[in-house]
PDB file of N, CA and C in Angstrom:
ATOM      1  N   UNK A   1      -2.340  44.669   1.948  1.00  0.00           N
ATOM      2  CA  UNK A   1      -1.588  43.437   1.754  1.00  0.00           C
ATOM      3  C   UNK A   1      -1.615  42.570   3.020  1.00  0.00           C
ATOM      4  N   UNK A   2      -1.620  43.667   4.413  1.00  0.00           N
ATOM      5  CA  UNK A   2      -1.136  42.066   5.374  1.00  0.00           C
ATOM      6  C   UNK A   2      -3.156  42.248   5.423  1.00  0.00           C
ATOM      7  N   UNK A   3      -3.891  42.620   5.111  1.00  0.00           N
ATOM      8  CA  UNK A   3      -5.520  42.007   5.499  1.00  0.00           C
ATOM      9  C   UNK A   3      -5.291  40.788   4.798  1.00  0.00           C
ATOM     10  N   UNK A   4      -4.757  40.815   3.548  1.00  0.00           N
ATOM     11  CA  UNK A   4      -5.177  39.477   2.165  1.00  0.00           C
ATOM     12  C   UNK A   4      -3.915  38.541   2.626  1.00  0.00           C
ATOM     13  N   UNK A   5      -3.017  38.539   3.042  1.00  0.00           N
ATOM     14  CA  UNK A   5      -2.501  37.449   3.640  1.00  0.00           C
ATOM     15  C   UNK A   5      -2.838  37.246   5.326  1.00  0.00           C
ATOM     16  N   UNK A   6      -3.535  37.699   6.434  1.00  0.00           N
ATOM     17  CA  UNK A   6      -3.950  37.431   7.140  1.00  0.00           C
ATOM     18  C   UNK A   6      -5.482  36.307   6.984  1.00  0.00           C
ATOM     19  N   UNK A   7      -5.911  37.062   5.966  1.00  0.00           N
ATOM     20  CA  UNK A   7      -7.202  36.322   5.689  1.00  0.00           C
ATOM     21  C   UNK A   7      -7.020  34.986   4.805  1.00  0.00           C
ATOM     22  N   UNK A   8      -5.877  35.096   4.193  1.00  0.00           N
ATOM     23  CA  UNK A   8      -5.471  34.045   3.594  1.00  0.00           C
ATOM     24  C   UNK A   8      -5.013  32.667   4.259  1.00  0.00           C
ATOM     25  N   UNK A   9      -4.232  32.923   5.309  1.00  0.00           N
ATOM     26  CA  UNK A   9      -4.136  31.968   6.105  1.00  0.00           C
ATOM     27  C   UNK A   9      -5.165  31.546   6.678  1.00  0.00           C
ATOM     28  N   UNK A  10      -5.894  32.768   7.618  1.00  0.00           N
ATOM     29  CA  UNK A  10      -7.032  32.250   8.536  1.00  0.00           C
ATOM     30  C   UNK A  10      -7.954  31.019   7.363  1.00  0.00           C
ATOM     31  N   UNK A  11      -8.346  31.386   6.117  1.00  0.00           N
ATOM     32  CA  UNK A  11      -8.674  30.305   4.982  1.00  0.00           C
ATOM     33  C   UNK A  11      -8.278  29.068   5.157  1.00  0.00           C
ATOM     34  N   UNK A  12      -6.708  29.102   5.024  1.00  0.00           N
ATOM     35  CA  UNK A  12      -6.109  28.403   4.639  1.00  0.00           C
ATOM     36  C   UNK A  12      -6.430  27.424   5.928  1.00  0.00           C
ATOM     37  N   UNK A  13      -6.015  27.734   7.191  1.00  0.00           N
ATOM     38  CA  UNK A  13      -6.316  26.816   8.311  1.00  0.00           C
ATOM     39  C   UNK A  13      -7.968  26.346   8.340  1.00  0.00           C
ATOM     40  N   UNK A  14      -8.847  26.894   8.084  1.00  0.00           N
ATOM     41  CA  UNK A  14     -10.132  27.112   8.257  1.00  0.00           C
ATOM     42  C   UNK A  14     -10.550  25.362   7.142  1.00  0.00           C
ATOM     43  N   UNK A  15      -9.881  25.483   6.001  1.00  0.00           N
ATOM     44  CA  UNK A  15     -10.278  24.573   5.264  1.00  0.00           C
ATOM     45  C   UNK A  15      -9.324  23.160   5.512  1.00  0.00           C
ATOM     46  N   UNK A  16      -8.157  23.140   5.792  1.00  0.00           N
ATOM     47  CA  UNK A  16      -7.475  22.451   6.799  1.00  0.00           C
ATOM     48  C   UNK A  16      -8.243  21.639   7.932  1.00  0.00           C
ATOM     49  N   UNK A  17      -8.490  22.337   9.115  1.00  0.00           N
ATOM     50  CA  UNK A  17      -9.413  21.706   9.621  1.00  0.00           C
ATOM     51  C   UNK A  17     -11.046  21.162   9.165  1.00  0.00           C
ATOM     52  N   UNK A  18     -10.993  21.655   8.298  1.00  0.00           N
ATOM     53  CA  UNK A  18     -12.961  21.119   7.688  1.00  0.00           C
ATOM     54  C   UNK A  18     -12.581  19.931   7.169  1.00  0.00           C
ATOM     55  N   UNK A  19     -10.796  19.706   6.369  1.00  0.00           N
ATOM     56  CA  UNK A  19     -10.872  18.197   5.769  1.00  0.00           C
ATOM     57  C   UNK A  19     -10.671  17.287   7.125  1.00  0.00           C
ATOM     58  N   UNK A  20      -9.685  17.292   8.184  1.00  0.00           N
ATOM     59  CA  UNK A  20      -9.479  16.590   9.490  1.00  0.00           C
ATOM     60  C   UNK A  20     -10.758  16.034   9.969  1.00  0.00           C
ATOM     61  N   UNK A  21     -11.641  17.363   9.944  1.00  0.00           N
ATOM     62  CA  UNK A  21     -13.118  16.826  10.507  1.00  0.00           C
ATOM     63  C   UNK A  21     -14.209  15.590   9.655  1.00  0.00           C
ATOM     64  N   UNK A  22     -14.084  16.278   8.322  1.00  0.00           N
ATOM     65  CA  UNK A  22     -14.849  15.528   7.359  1.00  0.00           C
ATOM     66  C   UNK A  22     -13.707  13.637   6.893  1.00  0.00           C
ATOM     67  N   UNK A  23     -12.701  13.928   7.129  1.00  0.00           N
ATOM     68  CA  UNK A  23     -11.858  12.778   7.090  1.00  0.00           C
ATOM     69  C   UNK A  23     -12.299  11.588   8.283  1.00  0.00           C
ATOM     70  N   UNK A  24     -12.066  12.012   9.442  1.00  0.00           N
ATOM     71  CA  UNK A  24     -12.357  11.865  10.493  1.00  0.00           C
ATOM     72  C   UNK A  24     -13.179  11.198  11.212  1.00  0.00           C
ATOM     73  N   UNK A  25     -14.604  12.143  10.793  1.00  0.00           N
ATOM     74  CA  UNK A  25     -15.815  11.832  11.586  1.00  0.00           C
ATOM     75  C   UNK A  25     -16.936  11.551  10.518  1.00  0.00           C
ATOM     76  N   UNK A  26     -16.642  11.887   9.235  1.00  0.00           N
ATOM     77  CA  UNK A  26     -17.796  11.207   8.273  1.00  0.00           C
ATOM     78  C   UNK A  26     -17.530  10.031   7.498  1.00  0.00           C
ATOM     79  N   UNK A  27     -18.755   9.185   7.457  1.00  0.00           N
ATOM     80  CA  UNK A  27     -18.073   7.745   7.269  1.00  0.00           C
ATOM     81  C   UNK A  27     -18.601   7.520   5.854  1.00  0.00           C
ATOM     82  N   UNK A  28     -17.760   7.112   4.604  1.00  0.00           N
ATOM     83  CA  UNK A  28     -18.062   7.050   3.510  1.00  0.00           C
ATOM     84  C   UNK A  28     -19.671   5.767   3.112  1.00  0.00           C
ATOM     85  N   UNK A  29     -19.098   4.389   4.421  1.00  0.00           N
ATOM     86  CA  UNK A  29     -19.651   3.394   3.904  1.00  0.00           C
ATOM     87  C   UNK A  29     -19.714   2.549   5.585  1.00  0.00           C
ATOM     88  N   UNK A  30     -20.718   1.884   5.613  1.00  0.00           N
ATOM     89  CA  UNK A  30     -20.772   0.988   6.784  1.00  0.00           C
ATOM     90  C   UNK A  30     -21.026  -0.249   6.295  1.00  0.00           C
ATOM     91  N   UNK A  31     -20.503  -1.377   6.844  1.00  0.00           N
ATOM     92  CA  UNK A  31     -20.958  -2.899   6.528  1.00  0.00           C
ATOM     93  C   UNK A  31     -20.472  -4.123   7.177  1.00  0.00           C
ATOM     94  N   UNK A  32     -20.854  -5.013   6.769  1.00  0.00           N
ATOM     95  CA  UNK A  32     -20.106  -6.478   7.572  1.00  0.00           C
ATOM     96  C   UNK A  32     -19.417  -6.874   6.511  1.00  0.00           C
ATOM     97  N   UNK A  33     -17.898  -7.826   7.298  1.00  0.00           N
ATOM     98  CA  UNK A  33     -17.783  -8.837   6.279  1.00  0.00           C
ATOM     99  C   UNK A  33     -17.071 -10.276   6.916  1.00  0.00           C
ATOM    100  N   UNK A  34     -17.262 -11.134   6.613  1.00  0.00           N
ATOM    101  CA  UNK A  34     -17.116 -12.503   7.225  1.00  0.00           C
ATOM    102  C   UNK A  34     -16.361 -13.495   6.367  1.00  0.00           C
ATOM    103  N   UNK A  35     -15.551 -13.948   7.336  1.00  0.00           N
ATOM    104  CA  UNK A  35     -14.572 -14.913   6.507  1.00  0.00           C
ATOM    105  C   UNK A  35     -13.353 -15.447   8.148  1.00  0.00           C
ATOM    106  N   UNK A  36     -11.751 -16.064   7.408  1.00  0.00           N
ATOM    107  CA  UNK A  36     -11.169 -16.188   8.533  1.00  0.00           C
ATOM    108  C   UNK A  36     -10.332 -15.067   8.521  1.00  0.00           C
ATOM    109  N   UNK A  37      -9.771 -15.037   9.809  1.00  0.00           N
ATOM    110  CA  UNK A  37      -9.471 -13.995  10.018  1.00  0.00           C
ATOM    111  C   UNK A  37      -7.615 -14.059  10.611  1.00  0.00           C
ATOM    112  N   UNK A  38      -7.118 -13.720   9.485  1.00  0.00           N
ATOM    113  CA  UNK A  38      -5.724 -14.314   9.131  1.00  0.00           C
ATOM    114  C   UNK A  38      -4.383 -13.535   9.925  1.00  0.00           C
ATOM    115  N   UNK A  39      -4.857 -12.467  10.260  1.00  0.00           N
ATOM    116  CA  UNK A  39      -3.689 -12.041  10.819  1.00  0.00           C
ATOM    117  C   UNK A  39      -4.390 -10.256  11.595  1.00  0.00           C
ATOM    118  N   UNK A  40      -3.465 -10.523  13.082  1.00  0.00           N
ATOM    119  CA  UNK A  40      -3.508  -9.091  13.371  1.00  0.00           C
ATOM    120  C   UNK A  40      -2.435  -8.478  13.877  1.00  0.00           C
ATOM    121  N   UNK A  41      -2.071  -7.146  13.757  1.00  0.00           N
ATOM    122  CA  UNK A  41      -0.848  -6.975  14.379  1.00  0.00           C
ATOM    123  C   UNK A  41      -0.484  -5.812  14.067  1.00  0.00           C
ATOM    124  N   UNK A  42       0.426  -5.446  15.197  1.00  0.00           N
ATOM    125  CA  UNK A  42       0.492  -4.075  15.809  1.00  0.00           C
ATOM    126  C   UNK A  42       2.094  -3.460  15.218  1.00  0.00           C
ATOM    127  N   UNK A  43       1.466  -2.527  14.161  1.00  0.00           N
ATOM    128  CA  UNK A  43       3.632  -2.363  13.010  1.00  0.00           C
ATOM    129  C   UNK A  43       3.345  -0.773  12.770  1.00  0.00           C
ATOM    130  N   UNK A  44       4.523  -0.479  12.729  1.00  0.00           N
ATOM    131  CA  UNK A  44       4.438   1.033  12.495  1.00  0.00           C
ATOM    132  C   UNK A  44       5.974   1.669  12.671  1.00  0.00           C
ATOM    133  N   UNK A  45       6.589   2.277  11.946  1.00  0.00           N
ATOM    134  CA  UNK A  45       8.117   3.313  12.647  1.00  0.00           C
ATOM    135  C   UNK A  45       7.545   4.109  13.666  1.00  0.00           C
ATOM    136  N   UNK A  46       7.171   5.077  13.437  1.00  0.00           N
ATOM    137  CA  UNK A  46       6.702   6.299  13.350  1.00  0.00           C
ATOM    138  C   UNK A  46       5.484   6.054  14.464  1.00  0.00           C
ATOM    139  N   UNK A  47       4.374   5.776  13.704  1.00  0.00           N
ATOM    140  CA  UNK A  47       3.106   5.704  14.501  1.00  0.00           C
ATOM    141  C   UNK A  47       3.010   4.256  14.061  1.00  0.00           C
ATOM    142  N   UNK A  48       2.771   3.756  15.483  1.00  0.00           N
ATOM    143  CA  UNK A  48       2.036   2.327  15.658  1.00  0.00           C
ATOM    144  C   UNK A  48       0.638   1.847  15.285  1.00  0.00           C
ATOM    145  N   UNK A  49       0.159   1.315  14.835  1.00  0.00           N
ATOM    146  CA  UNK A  49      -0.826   1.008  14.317  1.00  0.00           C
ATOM    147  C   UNK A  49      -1.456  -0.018  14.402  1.00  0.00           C
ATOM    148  N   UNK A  50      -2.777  -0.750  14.389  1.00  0.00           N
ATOM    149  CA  UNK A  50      -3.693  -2.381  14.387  1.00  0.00           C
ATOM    150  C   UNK A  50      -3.695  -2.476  13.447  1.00  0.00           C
ATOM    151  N   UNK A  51      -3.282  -3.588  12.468  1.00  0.00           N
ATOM    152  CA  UNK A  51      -3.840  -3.826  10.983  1.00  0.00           C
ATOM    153  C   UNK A  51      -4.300  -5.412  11.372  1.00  0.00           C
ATOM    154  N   UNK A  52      -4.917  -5.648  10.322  1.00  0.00           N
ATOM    155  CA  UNK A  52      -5.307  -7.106  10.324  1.00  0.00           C
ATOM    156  C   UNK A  52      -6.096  -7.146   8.919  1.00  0.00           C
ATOM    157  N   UNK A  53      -6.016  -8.722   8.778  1.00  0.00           N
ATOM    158  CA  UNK A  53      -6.647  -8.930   7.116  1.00  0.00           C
ATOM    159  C   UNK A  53      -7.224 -10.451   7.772  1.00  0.00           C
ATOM    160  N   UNK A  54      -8.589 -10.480   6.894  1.00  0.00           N
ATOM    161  CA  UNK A  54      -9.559 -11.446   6.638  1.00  0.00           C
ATOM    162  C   UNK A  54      -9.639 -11.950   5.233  1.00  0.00           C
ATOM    163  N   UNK A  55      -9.596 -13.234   5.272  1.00  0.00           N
ATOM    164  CA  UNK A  55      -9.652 -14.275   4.407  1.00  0.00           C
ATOM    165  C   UNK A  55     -10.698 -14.243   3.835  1.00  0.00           C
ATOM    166  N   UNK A  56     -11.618 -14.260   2.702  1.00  0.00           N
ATOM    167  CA  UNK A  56     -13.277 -14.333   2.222  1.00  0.00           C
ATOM    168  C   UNK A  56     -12.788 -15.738   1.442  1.00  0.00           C
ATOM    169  N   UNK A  57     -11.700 -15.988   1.157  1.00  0.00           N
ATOM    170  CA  UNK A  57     -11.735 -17.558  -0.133  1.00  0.00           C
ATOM    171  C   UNK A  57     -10.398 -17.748  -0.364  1.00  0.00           C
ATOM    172  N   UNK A  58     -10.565 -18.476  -1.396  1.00  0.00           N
ATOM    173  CA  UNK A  58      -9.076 -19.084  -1.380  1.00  0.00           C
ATOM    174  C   UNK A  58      -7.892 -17.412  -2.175  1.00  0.00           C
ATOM    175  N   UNK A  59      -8.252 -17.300  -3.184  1.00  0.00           N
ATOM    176  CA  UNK A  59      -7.457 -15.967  -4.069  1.00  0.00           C
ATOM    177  C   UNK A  59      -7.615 -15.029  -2.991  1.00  0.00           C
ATOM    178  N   UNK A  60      -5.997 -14.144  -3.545  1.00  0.00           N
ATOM    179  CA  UNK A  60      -5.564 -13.303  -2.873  1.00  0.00           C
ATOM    180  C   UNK A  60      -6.060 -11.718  -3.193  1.00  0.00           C
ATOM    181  N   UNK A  61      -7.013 -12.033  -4.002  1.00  0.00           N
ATOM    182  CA  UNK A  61      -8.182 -10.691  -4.255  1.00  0.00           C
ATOM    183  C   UNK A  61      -9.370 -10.792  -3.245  1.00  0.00           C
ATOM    184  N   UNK A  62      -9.552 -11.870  -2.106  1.00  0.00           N
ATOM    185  CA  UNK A  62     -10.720 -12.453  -1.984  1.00  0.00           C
ATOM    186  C   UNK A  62     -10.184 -11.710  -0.156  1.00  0.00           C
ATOM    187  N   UNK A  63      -9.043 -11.007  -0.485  1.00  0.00           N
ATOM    188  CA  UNK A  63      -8.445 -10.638   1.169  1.00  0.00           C
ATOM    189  C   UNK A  63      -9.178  -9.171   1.787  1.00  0.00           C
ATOM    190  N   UNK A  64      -9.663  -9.381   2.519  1.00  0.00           N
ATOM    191  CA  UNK A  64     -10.011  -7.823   3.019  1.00  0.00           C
ATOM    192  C   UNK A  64      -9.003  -7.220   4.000  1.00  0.00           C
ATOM    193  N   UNK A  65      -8.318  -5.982   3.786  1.00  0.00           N
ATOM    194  CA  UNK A  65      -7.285  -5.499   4.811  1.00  0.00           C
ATOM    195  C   UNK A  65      -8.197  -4.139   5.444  1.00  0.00           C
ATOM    196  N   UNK A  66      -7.798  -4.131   6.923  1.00  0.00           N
ATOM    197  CA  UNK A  66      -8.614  -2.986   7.995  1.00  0.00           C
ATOM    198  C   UNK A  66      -7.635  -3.113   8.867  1.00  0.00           C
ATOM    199  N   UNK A  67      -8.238  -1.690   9.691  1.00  0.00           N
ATOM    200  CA  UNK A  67      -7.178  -1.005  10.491  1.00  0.00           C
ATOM    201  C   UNK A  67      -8.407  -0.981  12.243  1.00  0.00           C
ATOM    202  N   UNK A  68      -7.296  -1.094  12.958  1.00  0.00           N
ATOM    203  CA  UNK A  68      -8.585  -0.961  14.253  1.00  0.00           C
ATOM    204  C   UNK A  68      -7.978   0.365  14.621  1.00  0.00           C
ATOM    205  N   UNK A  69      -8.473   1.237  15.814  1.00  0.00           N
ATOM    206  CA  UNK A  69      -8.093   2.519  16.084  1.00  0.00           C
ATOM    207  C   UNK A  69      -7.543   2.136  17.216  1.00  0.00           C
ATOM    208  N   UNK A  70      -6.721   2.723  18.288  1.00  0.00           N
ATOM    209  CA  UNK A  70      -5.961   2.411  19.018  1.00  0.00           C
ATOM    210  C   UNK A  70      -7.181   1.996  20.032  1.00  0.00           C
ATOM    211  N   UNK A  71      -7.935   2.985  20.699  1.00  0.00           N
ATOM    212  CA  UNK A  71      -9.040   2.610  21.321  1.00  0.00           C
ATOM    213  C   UNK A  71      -9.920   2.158  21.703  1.00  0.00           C
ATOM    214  N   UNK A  72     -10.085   1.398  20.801  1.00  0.00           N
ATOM    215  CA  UNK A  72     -11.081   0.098  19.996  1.00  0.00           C
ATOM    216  C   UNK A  72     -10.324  -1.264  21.277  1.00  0.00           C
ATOM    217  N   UNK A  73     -10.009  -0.938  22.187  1.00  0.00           N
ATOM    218  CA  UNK A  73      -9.536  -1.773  23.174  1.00  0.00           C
ATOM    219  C   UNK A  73      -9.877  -3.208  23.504  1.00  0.00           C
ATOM    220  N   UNK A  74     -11.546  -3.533  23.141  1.00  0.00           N
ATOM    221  CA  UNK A  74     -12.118  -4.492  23.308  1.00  0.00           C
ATOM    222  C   UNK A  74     -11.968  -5.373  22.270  1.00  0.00           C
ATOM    223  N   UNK A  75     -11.901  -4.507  21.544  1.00  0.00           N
ATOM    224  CA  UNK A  75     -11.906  -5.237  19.658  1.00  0.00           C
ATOM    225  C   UNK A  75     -10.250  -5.863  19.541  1.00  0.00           C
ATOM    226  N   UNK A  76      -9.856  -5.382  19.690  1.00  0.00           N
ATOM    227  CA  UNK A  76      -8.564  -5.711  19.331  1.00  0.00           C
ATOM    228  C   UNK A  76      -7.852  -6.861  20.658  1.00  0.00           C
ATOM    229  N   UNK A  77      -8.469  -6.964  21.947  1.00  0.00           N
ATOM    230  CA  UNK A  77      -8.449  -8.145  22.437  1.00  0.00           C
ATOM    231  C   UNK A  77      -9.091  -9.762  22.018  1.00  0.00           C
ATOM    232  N   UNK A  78     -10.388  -9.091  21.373  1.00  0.00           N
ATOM    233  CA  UNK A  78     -11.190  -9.705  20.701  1.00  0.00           C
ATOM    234  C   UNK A  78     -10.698 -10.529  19.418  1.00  0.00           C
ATOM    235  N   UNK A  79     -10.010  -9.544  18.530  1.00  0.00           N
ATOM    236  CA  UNK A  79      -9.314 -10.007  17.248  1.00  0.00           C
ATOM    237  C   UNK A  79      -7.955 -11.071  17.670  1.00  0.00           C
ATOM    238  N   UNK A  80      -7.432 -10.507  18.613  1.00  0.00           N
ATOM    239  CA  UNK A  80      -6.048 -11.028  18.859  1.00  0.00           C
ATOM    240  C   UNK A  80      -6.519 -12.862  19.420  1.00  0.00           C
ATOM    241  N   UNK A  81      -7.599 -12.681  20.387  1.00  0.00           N
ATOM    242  CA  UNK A  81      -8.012 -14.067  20.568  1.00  0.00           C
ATOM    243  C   UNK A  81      -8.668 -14.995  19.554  1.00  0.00           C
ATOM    244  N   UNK A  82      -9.187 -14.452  18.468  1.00  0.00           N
ATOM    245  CA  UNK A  82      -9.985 -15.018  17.649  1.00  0.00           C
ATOM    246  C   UNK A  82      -9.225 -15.369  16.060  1.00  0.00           C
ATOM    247  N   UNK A  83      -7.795 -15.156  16.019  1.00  0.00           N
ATOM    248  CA  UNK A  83      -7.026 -15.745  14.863  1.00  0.00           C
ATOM    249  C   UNK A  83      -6.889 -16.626  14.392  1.00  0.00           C
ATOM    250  N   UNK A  84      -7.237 -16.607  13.212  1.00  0.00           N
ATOM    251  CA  UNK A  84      -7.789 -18.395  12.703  1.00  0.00           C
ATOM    252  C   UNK A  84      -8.848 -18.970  12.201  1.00  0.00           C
ATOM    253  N   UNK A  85      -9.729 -17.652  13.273  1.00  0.00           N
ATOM    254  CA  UNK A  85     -11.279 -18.830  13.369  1.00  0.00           C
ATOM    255  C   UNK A  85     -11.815 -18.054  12.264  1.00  0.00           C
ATOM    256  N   UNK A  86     -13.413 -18.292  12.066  1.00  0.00           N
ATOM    257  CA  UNK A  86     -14.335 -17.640  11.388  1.00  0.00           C
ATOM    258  C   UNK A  86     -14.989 -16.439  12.047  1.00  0.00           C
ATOM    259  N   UNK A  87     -15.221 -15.327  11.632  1.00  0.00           N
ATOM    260  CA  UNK A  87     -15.361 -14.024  11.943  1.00  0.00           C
ATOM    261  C   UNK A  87     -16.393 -13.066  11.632  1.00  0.00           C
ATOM    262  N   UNK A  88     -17.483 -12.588  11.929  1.00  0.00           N
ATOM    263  CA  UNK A  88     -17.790 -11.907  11.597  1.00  0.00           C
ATOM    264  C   UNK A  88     -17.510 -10.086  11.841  1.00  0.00           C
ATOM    265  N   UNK A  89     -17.240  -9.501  10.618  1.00  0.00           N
ATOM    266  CA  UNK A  89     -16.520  -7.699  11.301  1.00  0.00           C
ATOM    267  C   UNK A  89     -17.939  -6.716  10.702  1.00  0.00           C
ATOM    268  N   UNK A  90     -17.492  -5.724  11.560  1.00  0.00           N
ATOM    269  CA  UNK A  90     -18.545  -5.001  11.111  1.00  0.00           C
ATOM    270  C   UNK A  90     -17.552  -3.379  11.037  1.00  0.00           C
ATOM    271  N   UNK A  91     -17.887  -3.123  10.225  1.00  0.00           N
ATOM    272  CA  UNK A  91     -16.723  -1.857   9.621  1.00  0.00           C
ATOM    273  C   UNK A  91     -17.627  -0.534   9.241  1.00  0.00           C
ATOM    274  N   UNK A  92     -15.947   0.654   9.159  1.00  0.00           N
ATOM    275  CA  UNK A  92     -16.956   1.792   8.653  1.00  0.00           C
ATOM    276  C   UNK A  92     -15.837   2.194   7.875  1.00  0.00           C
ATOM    277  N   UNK A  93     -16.126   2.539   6.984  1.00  0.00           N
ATOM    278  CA  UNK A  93     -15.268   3.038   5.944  1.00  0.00           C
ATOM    279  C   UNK A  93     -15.250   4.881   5.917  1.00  0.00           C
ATOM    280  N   UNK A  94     -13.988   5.269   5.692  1.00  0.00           N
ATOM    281  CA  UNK A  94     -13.707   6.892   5.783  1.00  0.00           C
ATOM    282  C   UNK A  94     -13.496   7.394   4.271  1.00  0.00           C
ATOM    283  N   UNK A  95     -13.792   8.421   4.185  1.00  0.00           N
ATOM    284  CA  UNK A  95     -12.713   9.291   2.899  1.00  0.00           C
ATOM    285  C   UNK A  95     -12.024   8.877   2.465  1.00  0.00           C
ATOM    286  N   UNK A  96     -10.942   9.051   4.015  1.00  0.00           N
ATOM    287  CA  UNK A  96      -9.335   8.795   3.904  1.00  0.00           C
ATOM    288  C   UNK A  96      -8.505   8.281   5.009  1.00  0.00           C
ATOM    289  N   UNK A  97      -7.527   8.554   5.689  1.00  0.00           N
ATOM    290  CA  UNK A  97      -6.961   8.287   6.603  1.00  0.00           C
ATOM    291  C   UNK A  97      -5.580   9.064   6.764  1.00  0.00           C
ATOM    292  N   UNK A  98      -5.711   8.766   8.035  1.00  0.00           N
ATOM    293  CA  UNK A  98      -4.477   9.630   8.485  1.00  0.00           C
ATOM    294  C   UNK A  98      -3.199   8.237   9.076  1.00  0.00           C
ATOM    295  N   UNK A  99      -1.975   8.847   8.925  1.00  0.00           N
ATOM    296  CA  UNK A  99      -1.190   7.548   9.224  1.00  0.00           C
ATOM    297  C   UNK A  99      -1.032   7.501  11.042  1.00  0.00           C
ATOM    298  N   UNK A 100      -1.384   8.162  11.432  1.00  0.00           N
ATOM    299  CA  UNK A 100      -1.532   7.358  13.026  1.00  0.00           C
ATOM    300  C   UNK A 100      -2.826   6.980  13.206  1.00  0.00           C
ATOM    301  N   UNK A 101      -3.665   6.567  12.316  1.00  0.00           N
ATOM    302  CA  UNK A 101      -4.741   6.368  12.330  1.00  0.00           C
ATOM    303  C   UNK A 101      -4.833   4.570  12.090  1.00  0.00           C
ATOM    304  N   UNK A 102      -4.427   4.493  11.021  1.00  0.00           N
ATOM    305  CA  UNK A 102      -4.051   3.235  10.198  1.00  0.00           C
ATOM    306  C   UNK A 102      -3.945   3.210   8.803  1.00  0.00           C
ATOM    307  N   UNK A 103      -3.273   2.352   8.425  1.00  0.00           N
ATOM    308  CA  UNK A 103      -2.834   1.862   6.936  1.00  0.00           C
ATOM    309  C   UNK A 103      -4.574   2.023   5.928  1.00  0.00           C
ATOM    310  N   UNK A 104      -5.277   1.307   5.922  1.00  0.00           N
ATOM    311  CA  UNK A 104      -6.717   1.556   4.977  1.00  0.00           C
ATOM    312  C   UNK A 104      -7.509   2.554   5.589  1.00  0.00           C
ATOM    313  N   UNK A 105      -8.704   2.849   5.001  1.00  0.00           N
ATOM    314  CA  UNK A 105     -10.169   3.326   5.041  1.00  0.00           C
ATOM    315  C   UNK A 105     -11.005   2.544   5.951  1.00  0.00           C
ATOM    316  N   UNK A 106     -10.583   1.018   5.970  1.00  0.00           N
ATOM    317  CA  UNK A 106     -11.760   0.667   6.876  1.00  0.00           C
ATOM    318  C   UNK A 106     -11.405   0.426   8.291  1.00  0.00           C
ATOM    319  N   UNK A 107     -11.956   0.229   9.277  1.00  0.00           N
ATOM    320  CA  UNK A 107     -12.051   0.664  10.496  1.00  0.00           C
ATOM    321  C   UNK A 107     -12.890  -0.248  11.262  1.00  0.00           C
ATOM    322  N   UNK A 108     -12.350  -1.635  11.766  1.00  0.00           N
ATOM    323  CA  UNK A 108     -13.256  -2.343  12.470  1.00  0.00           C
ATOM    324  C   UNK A 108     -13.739  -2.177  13.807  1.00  0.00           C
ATOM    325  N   UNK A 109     -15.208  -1.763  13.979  1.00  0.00           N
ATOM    326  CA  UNK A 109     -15.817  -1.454  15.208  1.00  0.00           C
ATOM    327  C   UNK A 109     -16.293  -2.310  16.055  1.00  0.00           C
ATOM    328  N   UNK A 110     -16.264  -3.708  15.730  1.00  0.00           N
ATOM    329  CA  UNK A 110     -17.147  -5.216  16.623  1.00  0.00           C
ATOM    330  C   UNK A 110     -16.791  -5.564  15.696  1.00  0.00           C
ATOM    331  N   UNK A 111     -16.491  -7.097  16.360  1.00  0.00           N
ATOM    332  CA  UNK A 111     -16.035  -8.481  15.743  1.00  0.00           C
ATOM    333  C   UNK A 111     -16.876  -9.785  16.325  1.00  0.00           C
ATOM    334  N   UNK A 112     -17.382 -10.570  16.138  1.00  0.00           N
ATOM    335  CA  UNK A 112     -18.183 -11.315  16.470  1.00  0.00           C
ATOM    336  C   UNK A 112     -17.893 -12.500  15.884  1.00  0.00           C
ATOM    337  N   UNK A 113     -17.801 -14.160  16.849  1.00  0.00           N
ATOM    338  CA  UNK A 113     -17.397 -15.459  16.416  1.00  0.00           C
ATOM    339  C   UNK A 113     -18.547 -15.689  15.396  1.00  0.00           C
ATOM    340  N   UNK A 114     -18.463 -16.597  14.463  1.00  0.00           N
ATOM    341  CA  UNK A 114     -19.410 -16.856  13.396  1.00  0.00           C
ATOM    342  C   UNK A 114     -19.253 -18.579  13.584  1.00  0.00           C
ATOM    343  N   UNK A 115     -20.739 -19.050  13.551  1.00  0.00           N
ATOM    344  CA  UNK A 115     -20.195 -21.017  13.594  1.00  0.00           C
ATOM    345  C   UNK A 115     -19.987 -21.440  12.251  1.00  0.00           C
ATOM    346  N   UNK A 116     -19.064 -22.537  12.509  1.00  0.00           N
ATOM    347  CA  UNK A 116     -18.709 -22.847  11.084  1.00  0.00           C
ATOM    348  C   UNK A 116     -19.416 -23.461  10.291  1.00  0.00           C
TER     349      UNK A 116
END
């Protein structure tokens, strides 16, 4: 009995960490997307977080919402100066997410001015 609950746990953690990793570090989807770039900002109780959403058109289906990672240091100076304007992002999309991670799946890695 304690082998099959020793081994049970060791499992249990074993597959635990394989989702953290595969959550994490494998990226479902990579891409750009361009539009204005309407809001960024730093909200959270708990864990603080970057969110920001881009404009593609006028409807409110036409909104893309992403999360920057805390580290992303450049980017998120980048975003914070560039509110308003036209944007180009370049993203990677996850599995899933973790909440000190950010609110969505996508994950902006470079941001780049676009002319109008």
């Amino acid at each position: 009995m304690k082998k099959f609950l020793i081994g049970t746990i060791i499992g249990a953690v074993l597959l635990l960490a394989l989702y953290f990793t595969a959550v994490y570090y494998l990226t479902f989807s990579e891409g750009f997307r361009a539009g204005e770039l309407v809001k960024i900002s730093h909200k959270g109780i708990i864990f603080k977080t970057w969110e920001g959403k881009l404009s593609q058109g006028i409807s409110e289906e036409l909104q893309f919402e992403f999360s920057i990672e805390e580290y992303q240091k450049q980017v998120i100076e980048d975003l914070k100066n560039l509110q308003g304007q036209k944007v180009k992002l370049t993203y990677k999309e996850r599995f899933g997410t973790f909440p000190w991670l950010g609110d969505t799946k996508y994950y902006v890695t470079k941001v780049e001015l676009t002319e109008n």
